[in-house]
N, C-alpha and C. Protein backbone atom coordinates (compact mmCIF):
# COMPACT_ATOMS: atom_id res chain seq x y z
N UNK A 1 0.83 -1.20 0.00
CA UNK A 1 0.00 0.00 0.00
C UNK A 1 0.87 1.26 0.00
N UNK A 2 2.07 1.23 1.01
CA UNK A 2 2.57 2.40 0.93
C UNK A 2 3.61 2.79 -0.30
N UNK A 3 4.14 1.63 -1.17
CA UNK A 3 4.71 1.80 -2.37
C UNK A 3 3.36 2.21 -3.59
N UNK A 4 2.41 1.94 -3.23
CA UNK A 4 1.28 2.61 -4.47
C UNK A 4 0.90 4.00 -3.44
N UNK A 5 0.94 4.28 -2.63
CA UNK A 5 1.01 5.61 -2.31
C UNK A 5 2.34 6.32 -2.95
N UNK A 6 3.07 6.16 -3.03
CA UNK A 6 4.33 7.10 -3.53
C UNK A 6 4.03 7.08 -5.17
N UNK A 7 4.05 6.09 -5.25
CA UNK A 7 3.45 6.04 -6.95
C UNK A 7 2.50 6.72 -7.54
N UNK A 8 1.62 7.11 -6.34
CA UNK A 8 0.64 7.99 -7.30
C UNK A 8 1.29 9.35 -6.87
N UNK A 9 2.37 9.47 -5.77
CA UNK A 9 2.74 10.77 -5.61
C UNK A 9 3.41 11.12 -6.67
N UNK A 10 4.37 10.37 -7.26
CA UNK A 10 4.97 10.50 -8.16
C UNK A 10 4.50 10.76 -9.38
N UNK A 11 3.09 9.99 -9.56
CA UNK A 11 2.59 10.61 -10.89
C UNK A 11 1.99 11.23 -11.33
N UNK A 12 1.16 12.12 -10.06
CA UNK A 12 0.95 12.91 -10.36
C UNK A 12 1.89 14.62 -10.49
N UNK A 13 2.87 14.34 -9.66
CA UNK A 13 3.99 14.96 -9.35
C UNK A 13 4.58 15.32 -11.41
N UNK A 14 4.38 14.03 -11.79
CA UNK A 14 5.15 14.30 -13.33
C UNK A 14 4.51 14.87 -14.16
N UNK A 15 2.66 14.61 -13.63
CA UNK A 15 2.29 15.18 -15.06
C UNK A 15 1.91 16.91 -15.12
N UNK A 16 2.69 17.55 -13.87
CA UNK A 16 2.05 18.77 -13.49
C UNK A 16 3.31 19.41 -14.37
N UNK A 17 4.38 19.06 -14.60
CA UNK A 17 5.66 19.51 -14.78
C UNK A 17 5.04 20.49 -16.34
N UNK A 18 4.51 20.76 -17.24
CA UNK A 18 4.35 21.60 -17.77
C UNK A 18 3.44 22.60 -16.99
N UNK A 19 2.81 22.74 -15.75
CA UNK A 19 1.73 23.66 -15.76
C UNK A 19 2.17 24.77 -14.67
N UNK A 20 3.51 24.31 -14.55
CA UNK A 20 4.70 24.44 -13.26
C UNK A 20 4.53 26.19 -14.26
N UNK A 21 5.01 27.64 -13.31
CA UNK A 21 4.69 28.76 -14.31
C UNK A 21 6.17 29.29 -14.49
N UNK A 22 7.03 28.77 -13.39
CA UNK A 22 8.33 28.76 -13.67
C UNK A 22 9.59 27.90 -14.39
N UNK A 23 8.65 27.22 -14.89
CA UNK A 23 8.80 26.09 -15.46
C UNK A 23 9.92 26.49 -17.33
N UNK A 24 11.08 25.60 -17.15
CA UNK A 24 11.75 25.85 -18.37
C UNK A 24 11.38 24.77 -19.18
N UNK A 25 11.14 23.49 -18.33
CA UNK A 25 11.25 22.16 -19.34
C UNK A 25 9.70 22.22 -19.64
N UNK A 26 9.50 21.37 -20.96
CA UNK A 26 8.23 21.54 -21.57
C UNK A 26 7.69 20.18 -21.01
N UNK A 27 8.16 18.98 -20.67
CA UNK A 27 7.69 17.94 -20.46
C UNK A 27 8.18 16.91 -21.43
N UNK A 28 8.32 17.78 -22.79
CA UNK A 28 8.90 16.73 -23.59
C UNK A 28 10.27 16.80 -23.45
N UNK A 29 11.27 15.53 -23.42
CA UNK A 29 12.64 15.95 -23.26
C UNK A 29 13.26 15.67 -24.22
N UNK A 30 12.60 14.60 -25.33
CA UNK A 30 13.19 14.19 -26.28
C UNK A 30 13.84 15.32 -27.21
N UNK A 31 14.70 15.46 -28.35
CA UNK A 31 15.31 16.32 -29.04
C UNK A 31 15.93 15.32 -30.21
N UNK A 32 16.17 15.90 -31.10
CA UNK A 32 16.73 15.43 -31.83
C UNK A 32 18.57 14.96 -31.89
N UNK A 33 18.07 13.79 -32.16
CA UNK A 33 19.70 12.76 -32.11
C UNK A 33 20.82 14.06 -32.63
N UNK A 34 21.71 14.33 -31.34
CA UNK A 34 23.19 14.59 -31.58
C UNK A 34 24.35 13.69 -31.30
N UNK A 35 24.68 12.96 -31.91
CA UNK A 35 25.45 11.95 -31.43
C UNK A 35 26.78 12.56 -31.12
N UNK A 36 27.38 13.99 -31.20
CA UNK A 36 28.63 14.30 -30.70
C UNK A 36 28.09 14.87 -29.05
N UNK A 37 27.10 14.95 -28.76
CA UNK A 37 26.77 15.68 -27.52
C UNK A 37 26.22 14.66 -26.05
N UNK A 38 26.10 13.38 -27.47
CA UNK A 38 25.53 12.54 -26.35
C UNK A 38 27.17 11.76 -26.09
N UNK A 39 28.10 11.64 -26.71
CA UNK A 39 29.32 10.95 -26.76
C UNK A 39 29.91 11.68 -25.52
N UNK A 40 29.92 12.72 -25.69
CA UNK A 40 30.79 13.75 -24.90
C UNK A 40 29.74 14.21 -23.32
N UNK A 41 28.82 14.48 -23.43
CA UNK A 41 28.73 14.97 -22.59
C UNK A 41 27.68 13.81 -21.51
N UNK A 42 27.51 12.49 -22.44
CA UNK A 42 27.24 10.87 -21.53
C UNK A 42 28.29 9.96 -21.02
N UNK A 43 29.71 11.14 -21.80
CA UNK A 43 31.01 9.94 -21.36
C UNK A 43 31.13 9.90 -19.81
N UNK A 44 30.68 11.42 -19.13
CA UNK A 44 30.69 11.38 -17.34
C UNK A 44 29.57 10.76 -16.80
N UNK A 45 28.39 11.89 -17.22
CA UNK A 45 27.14 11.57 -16.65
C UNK A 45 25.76 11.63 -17.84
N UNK A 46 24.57 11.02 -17.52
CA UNK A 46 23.51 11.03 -18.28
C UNK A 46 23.77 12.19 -19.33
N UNK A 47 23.63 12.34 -20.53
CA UNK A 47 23.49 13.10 -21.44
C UNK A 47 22.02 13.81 -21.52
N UNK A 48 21.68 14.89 -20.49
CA UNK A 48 20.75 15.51 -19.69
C UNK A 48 19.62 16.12 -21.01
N UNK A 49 18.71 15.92 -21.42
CA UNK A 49 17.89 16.70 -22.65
C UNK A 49 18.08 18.39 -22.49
N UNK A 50 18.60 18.37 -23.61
CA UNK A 50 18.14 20.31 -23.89
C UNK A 50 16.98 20.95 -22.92
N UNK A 51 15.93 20.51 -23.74
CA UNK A 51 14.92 21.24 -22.61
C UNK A 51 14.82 21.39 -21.19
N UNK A 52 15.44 20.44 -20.68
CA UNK A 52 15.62 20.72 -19.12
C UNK A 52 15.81 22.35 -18.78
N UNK A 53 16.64 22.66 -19.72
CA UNK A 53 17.31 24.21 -19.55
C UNK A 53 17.06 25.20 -19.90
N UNK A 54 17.13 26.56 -19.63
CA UNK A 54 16.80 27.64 -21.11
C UNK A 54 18.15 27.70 -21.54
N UNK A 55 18.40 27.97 -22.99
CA UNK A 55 19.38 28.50 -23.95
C UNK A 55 20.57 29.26 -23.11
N UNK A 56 20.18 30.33 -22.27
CA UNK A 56 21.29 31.08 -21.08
C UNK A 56 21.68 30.31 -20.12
N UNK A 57 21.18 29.13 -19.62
CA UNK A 57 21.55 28.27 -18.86
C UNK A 57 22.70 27.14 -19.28
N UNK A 58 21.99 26.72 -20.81
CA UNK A 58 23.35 26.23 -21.00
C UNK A 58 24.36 26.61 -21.95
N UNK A 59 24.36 28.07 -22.40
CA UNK A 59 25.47 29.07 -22.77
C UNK A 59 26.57 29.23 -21.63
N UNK A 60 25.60 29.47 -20.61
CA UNK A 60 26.96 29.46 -19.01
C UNK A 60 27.31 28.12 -19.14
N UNK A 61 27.01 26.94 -18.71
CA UNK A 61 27.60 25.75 -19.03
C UNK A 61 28.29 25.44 -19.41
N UNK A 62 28.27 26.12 -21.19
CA UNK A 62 29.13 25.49 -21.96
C UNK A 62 30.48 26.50 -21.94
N UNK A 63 29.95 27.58 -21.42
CA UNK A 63 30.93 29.17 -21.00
C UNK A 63 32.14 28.27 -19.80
N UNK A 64 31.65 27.49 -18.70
CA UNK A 64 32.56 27.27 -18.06
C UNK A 64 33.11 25.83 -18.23
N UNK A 65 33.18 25.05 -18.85
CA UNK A 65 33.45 23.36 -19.25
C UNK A 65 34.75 23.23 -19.04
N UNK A 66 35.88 24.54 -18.35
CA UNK A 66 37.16 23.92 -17.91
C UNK A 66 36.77 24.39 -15.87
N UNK A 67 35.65 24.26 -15.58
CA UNK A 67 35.62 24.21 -14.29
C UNK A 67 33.71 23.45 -14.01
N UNK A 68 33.58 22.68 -15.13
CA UNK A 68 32.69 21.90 -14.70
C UNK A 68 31.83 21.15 -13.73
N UNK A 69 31.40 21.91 -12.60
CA UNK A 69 30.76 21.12 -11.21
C UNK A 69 32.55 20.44 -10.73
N UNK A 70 33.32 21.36 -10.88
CA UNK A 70 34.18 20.65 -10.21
C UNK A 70 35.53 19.50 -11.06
N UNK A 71 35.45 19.92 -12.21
CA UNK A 71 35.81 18.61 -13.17
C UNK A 71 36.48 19.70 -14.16
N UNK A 72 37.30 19.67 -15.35
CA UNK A 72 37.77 20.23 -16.40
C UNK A 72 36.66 19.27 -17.44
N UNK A 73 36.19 19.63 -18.21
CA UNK A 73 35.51 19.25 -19.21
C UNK A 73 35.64 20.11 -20.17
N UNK A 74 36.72 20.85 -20.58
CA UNK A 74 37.08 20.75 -21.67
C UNK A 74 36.90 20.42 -22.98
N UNK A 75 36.75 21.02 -23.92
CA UNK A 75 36.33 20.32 -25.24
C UNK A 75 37.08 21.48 -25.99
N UNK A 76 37.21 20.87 -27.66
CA UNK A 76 37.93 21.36 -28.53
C UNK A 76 36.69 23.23 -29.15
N UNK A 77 37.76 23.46 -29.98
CA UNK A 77 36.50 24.82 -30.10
C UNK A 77 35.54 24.24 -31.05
N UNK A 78 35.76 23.76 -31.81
CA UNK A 78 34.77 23.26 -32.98
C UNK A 78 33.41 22.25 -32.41
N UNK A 79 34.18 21.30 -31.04
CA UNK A 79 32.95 20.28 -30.73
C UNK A 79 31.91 21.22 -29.64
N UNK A 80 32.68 22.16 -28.64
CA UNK A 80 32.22 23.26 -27.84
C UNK A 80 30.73 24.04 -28.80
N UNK A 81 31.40 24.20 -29.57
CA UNK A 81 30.35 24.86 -30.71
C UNK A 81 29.40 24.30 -31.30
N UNK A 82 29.59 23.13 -31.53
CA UNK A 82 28.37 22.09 -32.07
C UNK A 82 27.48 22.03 -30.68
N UNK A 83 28.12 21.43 -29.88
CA UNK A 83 27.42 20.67 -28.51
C UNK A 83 26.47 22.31 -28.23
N UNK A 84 27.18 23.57 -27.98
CA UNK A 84 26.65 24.83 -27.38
C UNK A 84 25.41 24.92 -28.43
N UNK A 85 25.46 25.05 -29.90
CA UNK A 85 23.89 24.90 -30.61
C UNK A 85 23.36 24.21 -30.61
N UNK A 86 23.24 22.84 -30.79
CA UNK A 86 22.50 22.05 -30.22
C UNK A 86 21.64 22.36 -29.24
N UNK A 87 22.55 22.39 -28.29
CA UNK A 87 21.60 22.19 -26.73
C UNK A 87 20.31 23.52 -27.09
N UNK A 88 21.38 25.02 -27.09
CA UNK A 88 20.49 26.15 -27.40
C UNK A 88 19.39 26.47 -28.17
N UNK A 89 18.95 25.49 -29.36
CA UNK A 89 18.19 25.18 -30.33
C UNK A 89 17.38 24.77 -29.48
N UNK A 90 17.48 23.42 -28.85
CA UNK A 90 16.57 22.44 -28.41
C UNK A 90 16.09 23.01 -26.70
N UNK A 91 16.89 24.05 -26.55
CA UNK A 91 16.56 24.50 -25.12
C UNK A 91 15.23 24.57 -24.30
N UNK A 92 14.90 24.28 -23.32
CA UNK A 92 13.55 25.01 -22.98
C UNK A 92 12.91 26.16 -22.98
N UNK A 93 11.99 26.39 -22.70
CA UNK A 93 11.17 27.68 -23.51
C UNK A 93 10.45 28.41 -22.33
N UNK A 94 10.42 28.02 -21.13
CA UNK A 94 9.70 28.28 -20.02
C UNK A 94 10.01 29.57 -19.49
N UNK A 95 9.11 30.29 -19.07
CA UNK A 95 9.50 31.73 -18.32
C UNK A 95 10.37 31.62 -17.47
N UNK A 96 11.83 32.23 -17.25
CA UNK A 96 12.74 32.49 -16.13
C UNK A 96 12.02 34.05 -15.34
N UNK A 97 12.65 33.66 -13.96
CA UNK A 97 12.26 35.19 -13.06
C UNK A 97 13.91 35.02 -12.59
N UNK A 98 14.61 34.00 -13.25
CA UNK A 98 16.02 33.99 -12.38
C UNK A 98 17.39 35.50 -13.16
N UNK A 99 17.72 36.33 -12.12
CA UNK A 99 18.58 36.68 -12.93
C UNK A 99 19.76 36.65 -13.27
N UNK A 100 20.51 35.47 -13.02
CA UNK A 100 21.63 34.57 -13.33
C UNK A 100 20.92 33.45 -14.13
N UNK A 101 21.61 32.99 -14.85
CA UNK A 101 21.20 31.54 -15.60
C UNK A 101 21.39 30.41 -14.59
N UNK A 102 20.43 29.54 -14.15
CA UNK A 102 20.74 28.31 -13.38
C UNK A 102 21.27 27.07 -14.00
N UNK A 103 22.59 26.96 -13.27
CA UNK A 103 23.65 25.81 -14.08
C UNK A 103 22.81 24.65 -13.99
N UNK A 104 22.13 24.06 -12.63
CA UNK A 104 22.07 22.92 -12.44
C UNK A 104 20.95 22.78 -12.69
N UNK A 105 20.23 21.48 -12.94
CA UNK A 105 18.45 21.34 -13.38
C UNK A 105 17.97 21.31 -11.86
N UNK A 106 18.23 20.70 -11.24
CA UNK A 106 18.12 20.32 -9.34
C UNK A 106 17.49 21.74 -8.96
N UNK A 107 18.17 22.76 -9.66
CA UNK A 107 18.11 24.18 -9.01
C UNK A 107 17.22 24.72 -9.70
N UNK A 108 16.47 24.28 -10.33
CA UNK A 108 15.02 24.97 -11.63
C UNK A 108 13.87 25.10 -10.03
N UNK A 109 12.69 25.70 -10.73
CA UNK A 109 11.92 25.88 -9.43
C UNK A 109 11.31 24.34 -10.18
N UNK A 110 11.00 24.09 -11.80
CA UNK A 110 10.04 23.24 -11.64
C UNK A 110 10.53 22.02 -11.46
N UNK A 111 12.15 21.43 -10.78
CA UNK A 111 12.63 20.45 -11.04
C UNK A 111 12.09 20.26 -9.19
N UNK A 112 12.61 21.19 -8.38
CA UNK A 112 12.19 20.99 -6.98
C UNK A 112 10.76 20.99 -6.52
N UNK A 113 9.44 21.78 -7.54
CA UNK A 113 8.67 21.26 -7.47
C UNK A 113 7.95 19.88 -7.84
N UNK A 114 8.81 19.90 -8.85
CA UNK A 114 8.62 18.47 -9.13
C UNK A 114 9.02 17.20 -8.01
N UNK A 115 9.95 17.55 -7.16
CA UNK A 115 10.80 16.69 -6.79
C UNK A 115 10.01 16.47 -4.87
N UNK A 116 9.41 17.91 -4.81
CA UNK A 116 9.33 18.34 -3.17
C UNK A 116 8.65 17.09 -2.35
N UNK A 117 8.15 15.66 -2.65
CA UNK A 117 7.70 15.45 -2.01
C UNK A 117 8.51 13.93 -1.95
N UNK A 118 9.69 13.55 -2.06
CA UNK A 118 10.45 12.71 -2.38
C UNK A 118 11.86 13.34 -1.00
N UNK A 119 12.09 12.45 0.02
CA UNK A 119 12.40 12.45 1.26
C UNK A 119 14.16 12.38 0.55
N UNK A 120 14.95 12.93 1.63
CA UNK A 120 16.01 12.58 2.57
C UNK A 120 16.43 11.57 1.80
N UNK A 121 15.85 10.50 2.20
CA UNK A 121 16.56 8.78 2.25
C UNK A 121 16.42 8.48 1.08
N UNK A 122 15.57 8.73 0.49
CA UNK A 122 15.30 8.36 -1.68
C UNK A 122 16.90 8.93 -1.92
N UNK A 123 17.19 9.92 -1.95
CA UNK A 123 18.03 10.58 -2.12
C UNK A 123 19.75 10.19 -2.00
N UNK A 124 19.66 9.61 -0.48
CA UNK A 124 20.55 9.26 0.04
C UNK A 124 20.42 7.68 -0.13
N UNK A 125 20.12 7.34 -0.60
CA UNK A 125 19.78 6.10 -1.18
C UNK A 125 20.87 5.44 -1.72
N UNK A 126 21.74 4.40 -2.17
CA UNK A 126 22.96 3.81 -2.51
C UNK A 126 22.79 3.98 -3.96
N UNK A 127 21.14 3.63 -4.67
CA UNK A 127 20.86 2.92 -5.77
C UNK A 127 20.80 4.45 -6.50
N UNK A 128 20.79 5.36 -5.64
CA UNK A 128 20.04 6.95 -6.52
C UNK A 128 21.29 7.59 -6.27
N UNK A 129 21.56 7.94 -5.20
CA UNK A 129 23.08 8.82 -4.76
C UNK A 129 22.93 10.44 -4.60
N UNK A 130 22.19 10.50 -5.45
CA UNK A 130 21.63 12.47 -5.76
C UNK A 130 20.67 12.71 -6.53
N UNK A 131 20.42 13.81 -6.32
CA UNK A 131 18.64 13.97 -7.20
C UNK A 131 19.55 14.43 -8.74
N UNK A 132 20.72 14.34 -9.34
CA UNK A 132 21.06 14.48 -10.59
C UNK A 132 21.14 13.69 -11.11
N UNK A 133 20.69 12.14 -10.30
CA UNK A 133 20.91 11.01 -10.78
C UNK A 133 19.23 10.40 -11.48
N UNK A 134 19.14 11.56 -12.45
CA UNK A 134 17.47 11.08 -13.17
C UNK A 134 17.03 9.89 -13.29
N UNK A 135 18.32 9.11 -13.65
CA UNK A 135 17.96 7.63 -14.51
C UNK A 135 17.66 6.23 -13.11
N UNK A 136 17.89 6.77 -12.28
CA UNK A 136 17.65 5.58 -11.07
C UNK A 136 16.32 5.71 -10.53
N UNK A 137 15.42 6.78 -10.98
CA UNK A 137 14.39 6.45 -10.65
C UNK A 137 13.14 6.52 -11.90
N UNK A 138 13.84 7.47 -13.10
CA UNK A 138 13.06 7.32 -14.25
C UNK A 138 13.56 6.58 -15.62
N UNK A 139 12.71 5.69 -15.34
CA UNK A 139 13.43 4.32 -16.60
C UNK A 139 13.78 4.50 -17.93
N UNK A 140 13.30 5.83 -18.08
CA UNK A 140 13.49 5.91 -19.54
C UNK A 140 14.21 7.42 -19.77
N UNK A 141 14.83 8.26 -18.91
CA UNK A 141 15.86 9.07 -18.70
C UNK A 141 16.66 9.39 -19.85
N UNK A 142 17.42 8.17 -19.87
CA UNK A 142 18.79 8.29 -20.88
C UNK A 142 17.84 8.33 -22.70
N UNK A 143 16.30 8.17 -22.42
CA UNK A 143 15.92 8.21 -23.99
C UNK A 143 14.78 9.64 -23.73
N UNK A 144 15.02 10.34 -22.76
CA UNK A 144 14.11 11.47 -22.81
C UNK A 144 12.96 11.43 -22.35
N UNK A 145 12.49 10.27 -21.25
CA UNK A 145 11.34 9.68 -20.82
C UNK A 145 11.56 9.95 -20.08
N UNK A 146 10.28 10.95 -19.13
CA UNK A 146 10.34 11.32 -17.82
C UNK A 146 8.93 11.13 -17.21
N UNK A 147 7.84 10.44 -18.27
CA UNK A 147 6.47 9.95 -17.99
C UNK A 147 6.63 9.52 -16.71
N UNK A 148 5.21 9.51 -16.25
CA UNK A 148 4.51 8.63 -14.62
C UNK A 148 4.84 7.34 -15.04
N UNK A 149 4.53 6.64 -16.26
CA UNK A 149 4.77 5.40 -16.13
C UNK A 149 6.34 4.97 -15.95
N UNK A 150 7.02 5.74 -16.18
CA UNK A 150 8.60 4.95 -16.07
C UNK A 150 9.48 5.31 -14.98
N UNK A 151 8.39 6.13 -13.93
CA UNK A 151 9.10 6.14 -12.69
C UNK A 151 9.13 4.74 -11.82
N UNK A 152 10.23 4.54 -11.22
CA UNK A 152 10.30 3.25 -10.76
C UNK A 152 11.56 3.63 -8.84
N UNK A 153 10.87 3.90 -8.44
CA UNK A 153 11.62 4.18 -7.36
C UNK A 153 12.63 3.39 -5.89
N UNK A 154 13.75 3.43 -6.06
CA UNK A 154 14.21 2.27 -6.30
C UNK A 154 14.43 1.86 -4.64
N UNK A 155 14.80 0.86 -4.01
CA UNK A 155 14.58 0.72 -2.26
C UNK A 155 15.78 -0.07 -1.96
């Protein structure tokens, strides 16, 4: 009972994510296949969808990639440039009130509204590790699936 209680928290939790007013991501995450962006920027972590972001969000991003969350990520000028349009094309579209660009998705209002009712221990969890870790609780993550049905929350 109490795992179909979280389940419906969760799904309904997903399907609000467009109606969110601060909201950048549209709901859809899918984008069109870049295979130099998913090489490079899935060689660390999940290759995160464009829309998660607005266009200024990941201009700073791609502005700092030799001090990356901590990491040199680095890239040549030519792949920097592909990967930076891409993303900016496919960016999200959602009203910002922020006036810095927000690096991280964690830090969107509609990612924490999305997220607000998901505890401590999910989190701290072995199988999840951090709420940047999309794909341990939404099954279809790494293909742009962030539906109610492919949340799977892991124990």
């Amino acid at each position: 009972m109490k795992m179909h209680y979280w389940m419906l928290v969760i799904a309904g939790l997903a399907t609000s994510v467009g109606a969110l007013a601060d909201s950048h991501f549209s709901g859809r995450a899918a984008a069109p296949a870049n295979p130099t962006w998913k090489a490079e920027c899935g060689s660390c972590h999940m290759a995160y969808p464009p829309s998660m972001l607005p266009a200024a969000s990941w201009r700073a991003v791609m502005s700092g990639l030799d001090k990356h969350f901590g990491v040199d990520a680095s890239l040549d000028a030519k792949t920097a440039a592909e990967i930076g349009a891409y993303l900016e094309k496919n960016a999200g579209r959602g009203r910002t009130s922020a006036v810095r660009p927000v690096l991280r998705i964690t830090d969107t209002g509609w990612f924490q509204e999305e997220h607000d009712e998901i505890g401590a221990a999910t989190w701290k969890n072995s199988k999840v590790k951090s709420p940047s870790n999309c794909a341990a609780c939404h099954q279809g993550a790494e293909q742009g699936n962030f539906g109610e049905h492919s949340v799977r929350i892991p124990r």
